[in-house]
C-alpha atoms as a PDB file:
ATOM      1  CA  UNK A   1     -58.993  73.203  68.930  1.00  0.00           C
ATOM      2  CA  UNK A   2     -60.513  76.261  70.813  1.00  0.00           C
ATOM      3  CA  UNK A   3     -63.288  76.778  72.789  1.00  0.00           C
ATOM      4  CA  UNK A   4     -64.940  79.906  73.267  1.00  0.00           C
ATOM      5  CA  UNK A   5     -67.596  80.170  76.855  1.00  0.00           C
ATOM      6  CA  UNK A   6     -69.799  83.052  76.107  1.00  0.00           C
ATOM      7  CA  UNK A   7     -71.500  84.901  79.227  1.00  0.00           C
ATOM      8  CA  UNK A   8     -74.208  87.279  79.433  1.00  0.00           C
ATOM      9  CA  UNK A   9     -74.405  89.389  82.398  1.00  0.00           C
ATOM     10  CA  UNK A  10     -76.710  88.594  85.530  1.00  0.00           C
ATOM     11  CA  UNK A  11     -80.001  90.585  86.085  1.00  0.00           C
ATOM     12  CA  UNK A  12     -78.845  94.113  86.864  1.00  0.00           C
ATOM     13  CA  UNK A  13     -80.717  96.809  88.415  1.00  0.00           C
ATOM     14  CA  UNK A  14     -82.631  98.930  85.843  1.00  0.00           C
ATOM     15  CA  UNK A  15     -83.475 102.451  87.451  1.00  0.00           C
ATOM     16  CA  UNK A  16     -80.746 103.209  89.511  1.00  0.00           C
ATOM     17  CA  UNK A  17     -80.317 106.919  87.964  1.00  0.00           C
ATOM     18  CA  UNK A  18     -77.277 105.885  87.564  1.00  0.00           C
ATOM     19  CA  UNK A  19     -75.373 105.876  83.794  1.00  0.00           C
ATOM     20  CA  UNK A  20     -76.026 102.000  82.214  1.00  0.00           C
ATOM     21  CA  UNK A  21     -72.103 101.497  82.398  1.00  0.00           C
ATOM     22  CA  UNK A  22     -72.536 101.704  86.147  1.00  0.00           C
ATOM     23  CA  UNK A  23     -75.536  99.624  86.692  1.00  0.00           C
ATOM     24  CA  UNK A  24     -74.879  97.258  89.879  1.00  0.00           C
ATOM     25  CA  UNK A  25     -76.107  93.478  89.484  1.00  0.00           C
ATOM     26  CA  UNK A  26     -79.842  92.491  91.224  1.00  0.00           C
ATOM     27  CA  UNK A  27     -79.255  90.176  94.303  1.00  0.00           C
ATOM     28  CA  UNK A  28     -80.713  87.934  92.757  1.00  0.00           C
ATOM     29  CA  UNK A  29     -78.722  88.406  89.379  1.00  0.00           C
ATOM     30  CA  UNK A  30     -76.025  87.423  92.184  1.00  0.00           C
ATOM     31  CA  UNK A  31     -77.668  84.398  92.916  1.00  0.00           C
ATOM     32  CA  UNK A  32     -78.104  83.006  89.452  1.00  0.00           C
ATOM     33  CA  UNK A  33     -74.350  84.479  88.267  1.00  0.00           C
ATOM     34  CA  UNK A  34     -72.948  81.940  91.249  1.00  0.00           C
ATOM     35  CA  UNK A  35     -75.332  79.147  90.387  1.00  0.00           C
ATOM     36  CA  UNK A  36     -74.286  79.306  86.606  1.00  0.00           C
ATOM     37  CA  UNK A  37     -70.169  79.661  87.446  1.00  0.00           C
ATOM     38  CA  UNK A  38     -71.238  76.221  89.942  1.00  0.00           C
ATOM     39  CA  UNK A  39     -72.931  74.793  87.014  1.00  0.00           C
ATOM     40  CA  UNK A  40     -70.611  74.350  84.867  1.00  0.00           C
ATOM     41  CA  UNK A  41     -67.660  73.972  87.149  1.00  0.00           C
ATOM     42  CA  UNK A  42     -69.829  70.485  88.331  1.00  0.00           C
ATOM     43  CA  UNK A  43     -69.489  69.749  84.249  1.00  0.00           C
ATOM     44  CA  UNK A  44     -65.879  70.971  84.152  1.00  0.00           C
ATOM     45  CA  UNK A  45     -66.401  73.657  81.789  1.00  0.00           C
ATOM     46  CA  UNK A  46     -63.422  75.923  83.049  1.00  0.00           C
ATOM     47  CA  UNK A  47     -61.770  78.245  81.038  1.00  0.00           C
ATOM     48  CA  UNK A  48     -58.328  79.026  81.065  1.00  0.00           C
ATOM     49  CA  UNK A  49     -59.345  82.751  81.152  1.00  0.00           C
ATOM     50  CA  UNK A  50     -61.746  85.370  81.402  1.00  0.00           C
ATOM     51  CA  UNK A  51     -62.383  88.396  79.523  1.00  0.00           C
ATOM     52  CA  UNK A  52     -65.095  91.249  80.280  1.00  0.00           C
ATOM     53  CA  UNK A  53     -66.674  94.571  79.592  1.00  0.00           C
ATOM     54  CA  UNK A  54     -65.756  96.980  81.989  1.00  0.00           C
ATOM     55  CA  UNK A  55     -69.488  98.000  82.668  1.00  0.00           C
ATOM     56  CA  UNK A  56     -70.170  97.305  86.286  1.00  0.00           C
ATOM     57  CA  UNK A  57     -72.622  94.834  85.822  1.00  0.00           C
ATOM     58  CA  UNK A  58     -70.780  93.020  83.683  1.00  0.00           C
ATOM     59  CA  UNK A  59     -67.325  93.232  85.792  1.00  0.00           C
ATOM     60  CA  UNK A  60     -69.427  92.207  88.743  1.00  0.00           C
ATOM     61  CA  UNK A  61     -70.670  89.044  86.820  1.00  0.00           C
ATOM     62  CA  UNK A  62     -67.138  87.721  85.150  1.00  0.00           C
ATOM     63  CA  UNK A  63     -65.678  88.115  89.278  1.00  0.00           C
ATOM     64  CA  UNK A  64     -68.287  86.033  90.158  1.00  0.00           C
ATOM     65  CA  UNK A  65     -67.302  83.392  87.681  1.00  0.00           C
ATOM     66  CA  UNK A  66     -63.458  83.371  88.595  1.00  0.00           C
ATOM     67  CA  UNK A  67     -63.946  83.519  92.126  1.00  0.00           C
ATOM     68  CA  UNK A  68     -66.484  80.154  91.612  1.00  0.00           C
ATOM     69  CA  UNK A  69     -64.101  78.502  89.083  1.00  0.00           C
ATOM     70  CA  UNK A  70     -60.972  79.709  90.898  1.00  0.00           C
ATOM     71  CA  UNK A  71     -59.510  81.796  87.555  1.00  0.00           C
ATOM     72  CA  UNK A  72     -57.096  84.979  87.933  1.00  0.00           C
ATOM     73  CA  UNK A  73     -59.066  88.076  88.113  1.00  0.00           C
ATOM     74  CA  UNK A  74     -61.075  88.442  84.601  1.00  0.00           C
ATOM     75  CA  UNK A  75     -59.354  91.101  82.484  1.00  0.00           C
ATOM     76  CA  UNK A  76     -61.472  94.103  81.043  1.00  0.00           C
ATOM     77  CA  UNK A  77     -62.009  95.340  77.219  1.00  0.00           C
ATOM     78  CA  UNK A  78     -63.910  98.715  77.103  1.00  0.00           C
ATOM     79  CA  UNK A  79     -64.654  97.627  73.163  1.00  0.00           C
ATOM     80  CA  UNK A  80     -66.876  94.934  74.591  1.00  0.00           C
ATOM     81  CA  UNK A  81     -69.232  97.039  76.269  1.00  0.00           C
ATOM     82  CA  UNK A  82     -72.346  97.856  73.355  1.00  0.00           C
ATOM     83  CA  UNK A  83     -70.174  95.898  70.963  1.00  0.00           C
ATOM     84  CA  UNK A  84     -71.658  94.615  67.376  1.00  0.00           C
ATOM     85  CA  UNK A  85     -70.906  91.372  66.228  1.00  0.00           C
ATOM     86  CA  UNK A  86     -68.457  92.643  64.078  1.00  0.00           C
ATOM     87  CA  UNK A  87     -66.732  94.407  67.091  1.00  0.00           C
ATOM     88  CA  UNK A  88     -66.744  91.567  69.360  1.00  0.00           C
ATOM     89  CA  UNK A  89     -65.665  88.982  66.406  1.00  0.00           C
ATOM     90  CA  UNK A  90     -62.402  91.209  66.212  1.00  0.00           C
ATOM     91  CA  UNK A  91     -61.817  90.915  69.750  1.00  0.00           C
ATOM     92  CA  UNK A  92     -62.145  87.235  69.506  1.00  0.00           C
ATOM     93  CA  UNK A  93     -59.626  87.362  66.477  1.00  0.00           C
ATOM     94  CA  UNK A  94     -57.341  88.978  69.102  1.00  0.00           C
ATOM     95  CA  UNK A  95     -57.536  86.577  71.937  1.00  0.00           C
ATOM     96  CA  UNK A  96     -53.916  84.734  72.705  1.00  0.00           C
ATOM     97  CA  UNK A  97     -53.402  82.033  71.243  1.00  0.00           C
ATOM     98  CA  UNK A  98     -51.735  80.131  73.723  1.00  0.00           C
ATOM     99  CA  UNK A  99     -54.823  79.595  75.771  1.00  0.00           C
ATOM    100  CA  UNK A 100     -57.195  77.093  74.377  1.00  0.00           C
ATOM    101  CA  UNK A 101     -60.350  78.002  75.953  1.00  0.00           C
ATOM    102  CA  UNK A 102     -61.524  81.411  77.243  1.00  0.00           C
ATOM    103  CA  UNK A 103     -64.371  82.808  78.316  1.00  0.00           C
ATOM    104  CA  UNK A 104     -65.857  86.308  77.408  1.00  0.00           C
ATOM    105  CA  UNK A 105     -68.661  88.248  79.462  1.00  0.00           C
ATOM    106  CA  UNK A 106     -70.550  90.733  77.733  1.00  0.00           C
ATOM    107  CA  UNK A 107     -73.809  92.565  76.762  1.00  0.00           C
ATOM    108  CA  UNK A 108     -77.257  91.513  74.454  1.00  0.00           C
ATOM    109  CA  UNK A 109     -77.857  91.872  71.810  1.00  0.00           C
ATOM    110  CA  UNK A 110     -74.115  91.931  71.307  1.00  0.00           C
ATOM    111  CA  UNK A 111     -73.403  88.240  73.024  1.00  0.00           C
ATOM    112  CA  UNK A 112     -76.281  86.531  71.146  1.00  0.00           C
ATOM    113  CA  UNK A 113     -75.505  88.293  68.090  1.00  0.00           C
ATOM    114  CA  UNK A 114     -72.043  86.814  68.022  1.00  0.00           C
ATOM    115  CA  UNK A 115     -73.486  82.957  69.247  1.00  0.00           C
ATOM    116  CA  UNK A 116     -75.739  82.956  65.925  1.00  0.00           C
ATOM    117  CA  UNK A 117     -72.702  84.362  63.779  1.00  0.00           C
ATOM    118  CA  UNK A 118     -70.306  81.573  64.820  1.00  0.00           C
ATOM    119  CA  UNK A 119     -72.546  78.683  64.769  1.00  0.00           C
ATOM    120  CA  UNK A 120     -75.379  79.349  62.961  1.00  0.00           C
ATOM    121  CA  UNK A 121     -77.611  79.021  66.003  1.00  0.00           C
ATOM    122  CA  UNK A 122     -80.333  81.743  67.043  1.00  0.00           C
ATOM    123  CA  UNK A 123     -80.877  81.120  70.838  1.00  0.00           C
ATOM    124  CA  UNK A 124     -82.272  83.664  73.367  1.00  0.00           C
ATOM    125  CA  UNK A 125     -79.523  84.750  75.576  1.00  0.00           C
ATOM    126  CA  UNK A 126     -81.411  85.810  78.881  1.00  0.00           C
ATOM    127  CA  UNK A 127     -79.050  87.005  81.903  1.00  0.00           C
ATOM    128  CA  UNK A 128     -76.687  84.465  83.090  1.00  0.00           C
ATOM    129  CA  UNK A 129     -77.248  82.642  80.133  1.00  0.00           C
ATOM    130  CA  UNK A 130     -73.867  80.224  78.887  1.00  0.00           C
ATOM    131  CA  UNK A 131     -72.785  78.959  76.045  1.00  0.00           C
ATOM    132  CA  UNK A 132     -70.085  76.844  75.061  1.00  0.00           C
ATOM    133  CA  UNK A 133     -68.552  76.785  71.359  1.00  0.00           C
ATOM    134  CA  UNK A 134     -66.225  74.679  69.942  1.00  0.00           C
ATOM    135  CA  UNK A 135     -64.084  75.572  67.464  1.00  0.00           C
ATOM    136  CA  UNK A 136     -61.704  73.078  64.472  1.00  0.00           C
ATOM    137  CA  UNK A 137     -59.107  75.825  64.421  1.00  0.00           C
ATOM    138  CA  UNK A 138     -55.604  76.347  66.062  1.00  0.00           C
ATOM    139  CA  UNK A 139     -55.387  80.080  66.402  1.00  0.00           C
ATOM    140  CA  UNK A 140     -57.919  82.429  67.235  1.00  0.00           C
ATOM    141  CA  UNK A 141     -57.669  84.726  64.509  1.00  0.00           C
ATOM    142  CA  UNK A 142     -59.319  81.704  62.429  1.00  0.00           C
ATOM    143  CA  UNK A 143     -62.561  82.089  64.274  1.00  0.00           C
ATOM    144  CA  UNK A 144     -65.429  82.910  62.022  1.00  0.00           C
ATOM    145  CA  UNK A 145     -68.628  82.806  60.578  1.00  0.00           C
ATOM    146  CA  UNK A 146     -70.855  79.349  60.751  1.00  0.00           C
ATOM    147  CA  UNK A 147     -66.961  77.822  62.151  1.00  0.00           C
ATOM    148  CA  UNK A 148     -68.150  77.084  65.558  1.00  0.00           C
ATOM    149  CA  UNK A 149     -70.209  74.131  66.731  1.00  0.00           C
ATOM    150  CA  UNK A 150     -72.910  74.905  70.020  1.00  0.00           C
ATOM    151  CA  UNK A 151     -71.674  72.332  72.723  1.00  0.00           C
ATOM    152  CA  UNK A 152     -72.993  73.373  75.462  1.00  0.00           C
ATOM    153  CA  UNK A 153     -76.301  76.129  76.126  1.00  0.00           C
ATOM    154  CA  UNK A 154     -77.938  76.695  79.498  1.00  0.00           C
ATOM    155  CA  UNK A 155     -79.032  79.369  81.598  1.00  0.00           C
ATOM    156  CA  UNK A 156     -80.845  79.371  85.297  1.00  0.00           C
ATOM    157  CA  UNK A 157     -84.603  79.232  84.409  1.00  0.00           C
ATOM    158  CA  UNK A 158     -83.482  75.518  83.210  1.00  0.00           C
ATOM    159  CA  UNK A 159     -83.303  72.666  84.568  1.00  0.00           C
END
């Protein structure tokens, strides 16, 4: 069984005049990053690993989460950053096998693309936002479409 922990970014800052890939997070995109990575540490949802687009905001975000759930620094994939489903499926494929469960930080619409094409389920994927998939397969490069089952969905405007 693997289990796949899909991120979205925090709030970053919009008008910075800076290029997007080195947009810095919002204080309070801060905030909720740290309240999500507490979330679902409090309902053990740890992955073994974390992997990340190299866009600032994004980098910013996944050290948020290992720091919180005490991981080894994220590692970075520049094909994550404006990836398609299609791109960020493949990196999926690629993920090592030998860890069960690993989460991936990464851009809309890219991240909520790739939540509907695994498991069928159209959600809105605000900043922060998490979800947890499940998958019935022992290697990654199994992973596919309508294969994964939604186990776990929140984000910090909830509850």
């Amino acid at each position: 069984m693997k289990k796949l922990l899909l991120v979205r970014h925090a709030k970053a800052e919009k008008d910075t005049g800076a290029k997007d890939f080195d947009r810095p997070l919002k204080y309070i995109g801060m905030q909720d990053a740290a309240f999500m990575a507490d979330r679902i540490r409090d309902k053990s949802i740890i992955p073994e690993l974390i992997i990340t687009s190299p866009a600032l905001r994004t980098k910013t975000t996944a050290e948020i989460f290992t720091e919180h759930l005490s991981l080894p620094q994220a590692g970075t994939k520049k094909a994550i950053y404006e990836a398609s489903e299609k791109t960020l499926l493949k990196i999926i494929n690629e993920f090592p096998d030998e860890c069960d469960f690993i989460g991936l930080v990464g851009h809309n619409p890219g991240i909520a693309y790739i939540l509907q094409y695994l498991t069928g389920e159209t959600r809105e994927v605000h900043t922060s936002t998490v979800a947890l998939i499940d998958f019935e397969i022992d290697n990654w490069a199994s992973a596919s479409k309508g294969l994964g089952k939604l186990v776990y969905y929140s984000s910090p405007n909830e509850n």
